[in-house]
Protein backbone atom coordinates (compact mmCIF):
# COMPACT_ATOMS: atom_id res chain seq x y z
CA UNK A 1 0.00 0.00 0.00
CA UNK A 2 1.24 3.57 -0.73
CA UNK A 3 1.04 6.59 1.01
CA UNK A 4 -1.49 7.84 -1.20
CA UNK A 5 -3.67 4.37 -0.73
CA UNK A 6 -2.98 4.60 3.10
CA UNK A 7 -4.38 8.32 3.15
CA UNK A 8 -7.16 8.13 1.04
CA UNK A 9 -8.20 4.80 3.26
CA UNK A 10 -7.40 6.75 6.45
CA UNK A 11 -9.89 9.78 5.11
CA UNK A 12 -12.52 7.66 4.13
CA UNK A 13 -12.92 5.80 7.47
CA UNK A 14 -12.26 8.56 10.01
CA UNK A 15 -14.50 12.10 9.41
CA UNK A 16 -12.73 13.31 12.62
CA UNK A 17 -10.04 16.15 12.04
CA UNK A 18 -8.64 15.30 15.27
CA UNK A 19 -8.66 12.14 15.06
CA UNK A 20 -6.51 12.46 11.39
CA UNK A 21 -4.36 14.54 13.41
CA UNK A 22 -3.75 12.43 15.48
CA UNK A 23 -2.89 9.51 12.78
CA UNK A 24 -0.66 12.15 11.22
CA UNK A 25 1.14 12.92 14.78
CA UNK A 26 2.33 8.97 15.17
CA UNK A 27 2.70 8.80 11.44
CA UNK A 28 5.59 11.82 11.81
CA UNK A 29 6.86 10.09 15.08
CA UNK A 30 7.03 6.29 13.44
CA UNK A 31 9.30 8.14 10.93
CA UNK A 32 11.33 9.10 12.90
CA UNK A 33 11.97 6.04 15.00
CA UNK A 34 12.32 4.09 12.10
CA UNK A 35 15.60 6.69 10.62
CA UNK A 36 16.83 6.26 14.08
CA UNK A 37 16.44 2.57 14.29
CA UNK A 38 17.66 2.72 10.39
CA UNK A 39 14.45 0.77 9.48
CA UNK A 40 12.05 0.91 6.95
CA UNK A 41 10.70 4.74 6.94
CA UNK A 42 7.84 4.38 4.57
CA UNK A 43 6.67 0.69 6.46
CA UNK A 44 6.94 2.13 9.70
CA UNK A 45 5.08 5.66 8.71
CA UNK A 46 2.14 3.28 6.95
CA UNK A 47 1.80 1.80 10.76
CA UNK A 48 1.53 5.04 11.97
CA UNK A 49 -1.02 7.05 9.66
CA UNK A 50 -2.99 3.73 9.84
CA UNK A 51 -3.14 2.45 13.48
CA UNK A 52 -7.00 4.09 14.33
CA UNK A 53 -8.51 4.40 10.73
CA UNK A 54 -10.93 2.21 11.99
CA UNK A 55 -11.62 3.71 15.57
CA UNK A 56 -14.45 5.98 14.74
CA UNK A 57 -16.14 3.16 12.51
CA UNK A 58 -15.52 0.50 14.42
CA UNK A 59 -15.33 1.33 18.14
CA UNK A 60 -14.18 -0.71 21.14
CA UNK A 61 -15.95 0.12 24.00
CA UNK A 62 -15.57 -3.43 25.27
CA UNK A 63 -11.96 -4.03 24.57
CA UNK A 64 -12.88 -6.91 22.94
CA UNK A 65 -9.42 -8.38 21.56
CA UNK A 66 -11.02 -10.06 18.18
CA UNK A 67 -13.62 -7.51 17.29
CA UNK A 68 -14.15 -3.54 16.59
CA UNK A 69 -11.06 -1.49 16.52
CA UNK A 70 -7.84 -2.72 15.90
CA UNK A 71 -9.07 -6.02 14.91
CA UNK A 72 -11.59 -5.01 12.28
CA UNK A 73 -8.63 -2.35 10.61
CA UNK A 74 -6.37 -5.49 10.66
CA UNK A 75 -8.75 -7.66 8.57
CA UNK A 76 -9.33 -4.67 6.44
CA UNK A 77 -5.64 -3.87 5.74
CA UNK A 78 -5.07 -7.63 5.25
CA UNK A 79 -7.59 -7.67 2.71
CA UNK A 80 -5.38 -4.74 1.10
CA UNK A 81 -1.84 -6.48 1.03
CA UNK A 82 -0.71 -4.61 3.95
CA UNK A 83 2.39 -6.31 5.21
CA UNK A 84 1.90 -8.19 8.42
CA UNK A 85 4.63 -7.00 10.56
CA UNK A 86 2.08 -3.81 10.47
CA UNK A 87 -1.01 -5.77 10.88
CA UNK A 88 1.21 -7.00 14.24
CA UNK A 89 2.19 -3.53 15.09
CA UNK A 90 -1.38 -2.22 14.95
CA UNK A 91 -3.02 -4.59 16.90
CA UNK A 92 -0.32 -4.84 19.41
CA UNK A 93 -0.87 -0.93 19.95
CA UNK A 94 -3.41 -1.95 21.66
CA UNK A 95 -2.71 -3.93 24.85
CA UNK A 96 -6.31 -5.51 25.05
CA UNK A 97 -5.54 -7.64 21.86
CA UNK A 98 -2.75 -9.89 23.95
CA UNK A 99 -0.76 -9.28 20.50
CA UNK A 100 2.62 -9.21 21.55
CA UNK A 101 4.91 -6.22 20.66
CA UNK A 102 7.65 -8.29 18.89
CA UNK A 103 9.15 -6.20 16.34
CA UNK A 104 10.33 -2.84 16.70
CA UNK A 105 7.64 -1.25 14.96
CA UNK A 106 5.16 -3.09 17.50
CA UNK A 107 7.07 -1.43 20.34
CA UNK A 108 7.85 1.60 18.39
CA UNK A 109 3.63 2.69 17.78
CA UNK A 110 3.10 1.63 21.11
CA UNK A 111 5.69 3.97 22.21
CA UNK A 112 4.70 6.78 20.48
CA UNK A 113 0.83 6.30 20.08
CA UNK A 114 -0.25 8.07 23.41
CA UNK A 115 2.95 10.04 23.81
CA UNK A 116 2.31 11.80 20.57
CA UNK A 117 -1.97 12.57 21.47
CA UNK A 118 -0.01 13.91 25.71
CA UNK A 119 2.42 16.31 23.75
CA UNK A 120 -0.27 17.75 21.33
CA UNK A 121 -2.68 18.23 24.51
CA UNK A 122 0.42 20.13 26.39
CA UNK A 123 0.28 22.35 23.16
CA UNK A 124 -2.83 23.00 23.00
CA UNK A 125 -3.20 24.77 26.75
CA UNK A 126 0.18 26.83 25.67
CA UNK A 127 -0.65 30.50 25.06
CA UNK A 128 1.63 29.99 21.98
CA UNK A 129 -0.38 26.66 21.07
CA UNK A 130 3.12 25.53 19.46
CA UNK A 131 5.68 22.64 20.37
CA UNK A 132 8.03 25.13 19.48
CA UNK A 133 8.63 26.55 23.03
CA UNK A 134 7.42 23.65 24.90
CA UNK A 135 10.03 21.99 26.80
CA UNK A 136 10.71 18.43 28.03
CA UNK A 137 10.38 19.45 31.29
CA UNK A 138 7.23 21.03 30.99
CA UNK A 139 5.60 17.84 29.99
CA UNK A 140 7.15 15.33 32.47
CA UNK A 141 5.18 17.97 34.74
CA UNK A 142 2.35 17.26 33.01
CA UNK A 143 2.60 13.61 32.95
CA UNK A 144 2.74 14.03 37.32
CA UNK A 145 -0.97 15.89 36.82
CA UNK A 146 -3.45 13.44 36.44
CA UNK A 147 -6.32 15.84 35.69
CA UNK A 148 -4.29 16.88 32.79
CA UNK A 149 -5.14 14.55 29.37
CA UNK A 150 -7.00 11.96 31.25
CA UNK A 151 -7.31 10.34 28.45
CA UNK A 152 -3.56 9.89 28.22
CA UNK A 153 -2.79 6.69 30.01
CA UNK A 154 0.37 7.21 32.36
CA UNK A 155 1.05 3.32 32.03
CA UNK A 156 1.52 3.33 28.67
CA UNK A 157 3.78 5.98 28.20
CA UNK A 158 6.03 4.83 30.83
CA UNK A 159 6.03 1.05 29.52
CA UNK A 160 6.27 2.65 25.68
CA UNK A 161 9.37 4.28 26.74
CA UNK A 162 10.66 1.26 29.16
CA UNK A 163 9.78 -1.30 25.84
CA UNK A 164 11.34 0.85 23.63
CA UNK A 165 14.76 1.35 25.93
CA UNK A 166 14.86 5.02 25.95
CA UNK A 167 14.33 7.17 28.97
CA UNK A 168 11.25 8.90 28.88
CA UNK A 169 12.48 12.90 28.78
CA UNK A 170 15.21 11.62 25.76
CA UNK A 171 11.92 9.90 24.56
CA UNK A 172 9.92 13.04 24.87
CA UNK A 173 12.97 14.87 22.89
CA UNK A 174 13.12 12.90 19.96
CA UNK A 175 9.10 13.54 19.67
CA UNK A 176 8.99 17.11 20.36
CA UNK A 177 11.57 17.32 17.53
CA UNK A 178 10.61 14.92 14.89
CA UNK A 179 6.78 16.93 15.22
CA UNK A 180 7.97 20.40 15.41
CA UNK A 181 8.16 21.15 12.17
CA UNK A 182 4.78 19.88 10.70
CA UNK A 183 2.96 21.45 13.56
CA UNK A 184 0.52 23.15 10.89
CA UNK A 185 -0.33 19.69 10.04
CA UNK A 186 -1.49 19.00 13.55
CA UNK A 187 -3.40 22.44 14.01
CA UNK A 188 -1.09 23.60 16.21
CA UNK A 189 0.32 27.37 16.19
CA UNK A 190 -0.28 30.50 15.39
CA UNK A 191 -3.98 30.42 12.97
């Protein structure tokens, strides 16, 4: 699957501009773990544009590890020819499948996936609403206030960071500067 393929699947599943953010956020961040891991770029940015195209259709209330979202995108993106080290990566993202993070794509998008949604949130409540003068230290703050991004589970970014190797702040780094410069992309800024 291309790019292209991968986007225009992406838009026609998920109406939801934050939700495309979002995809766009991890896609950004997957590149850049896979230069720095000297892996596949393109493979590893396909995982992330692609790893909720199918949350808004198919939703998981129930965490059920076989059905709704990621399982139903998986079939889907089977169906396609997607590669199966990213079918593995994208349901592994999500801890309720039991898929095991194996490769380092699996543990890279589960790394980055709710890392990438906590650092847009901490640019969003900036005055500035950039990652431009947002520091690493400001968000390991953040990540200590639990009424901040509820959503965001804690867990997860600390066992993303822990699977992956990395301390969390050098972690945090590599994010804040592999999205800085496609912030537009991810409505952040100055309008």
């Amino acid at each position: 699957m291309t790019r292209d393929e991968a986007l225009a699947l992406m838009h026609e599943f998920t109406p939801s501009e934050a939700l495309r953010r979002h995809m766009y956020a991890v896609e950004i961040a997957m590149r850049a773990m896979a230069e720095r891991q000297g892996a596949d770029v393109e493979a590893w940015g396909l995982a992330g544009l692609l790893h909720d195209f199918d949350y808004e259709r198919f939703p998981n209330a129930g965490h059920s590890p076989v059905a709704e979202h990621p399982a139903e995108g998986v079939r889907i993106l089977a169906a396609r020819g997607v590669s199966d080290e990213i079918c593995q990566a994208i349901l592994g993202h999500a801890s309720y499948t039991g898929v095991p993070r194996e490769s380092a794509m699996a543990r890279a998008l589960f790394g980055v996936d709710e890392l990438c949604g906590f650092l847009v949130a901490c640019a969003l409540v900036r005055p500035s609403r950039s990652l431009a003068d947002l520091e690493v230290s400001s968000v390991r703050k953040k990540l200590k206030d639990k009424a901040f991004a509820r959503g965001v589970s804690r867990e997860d970014v600390q066992q993303g960071a822990a699977e992956l190797g990395i301390d969390i702040g050098e972690l945090i780094g590599l994010l804040l500067g592999a999205l800085r410069p496609h912030e537009r992309v991810l409505g952040l800024g100055s309008p």
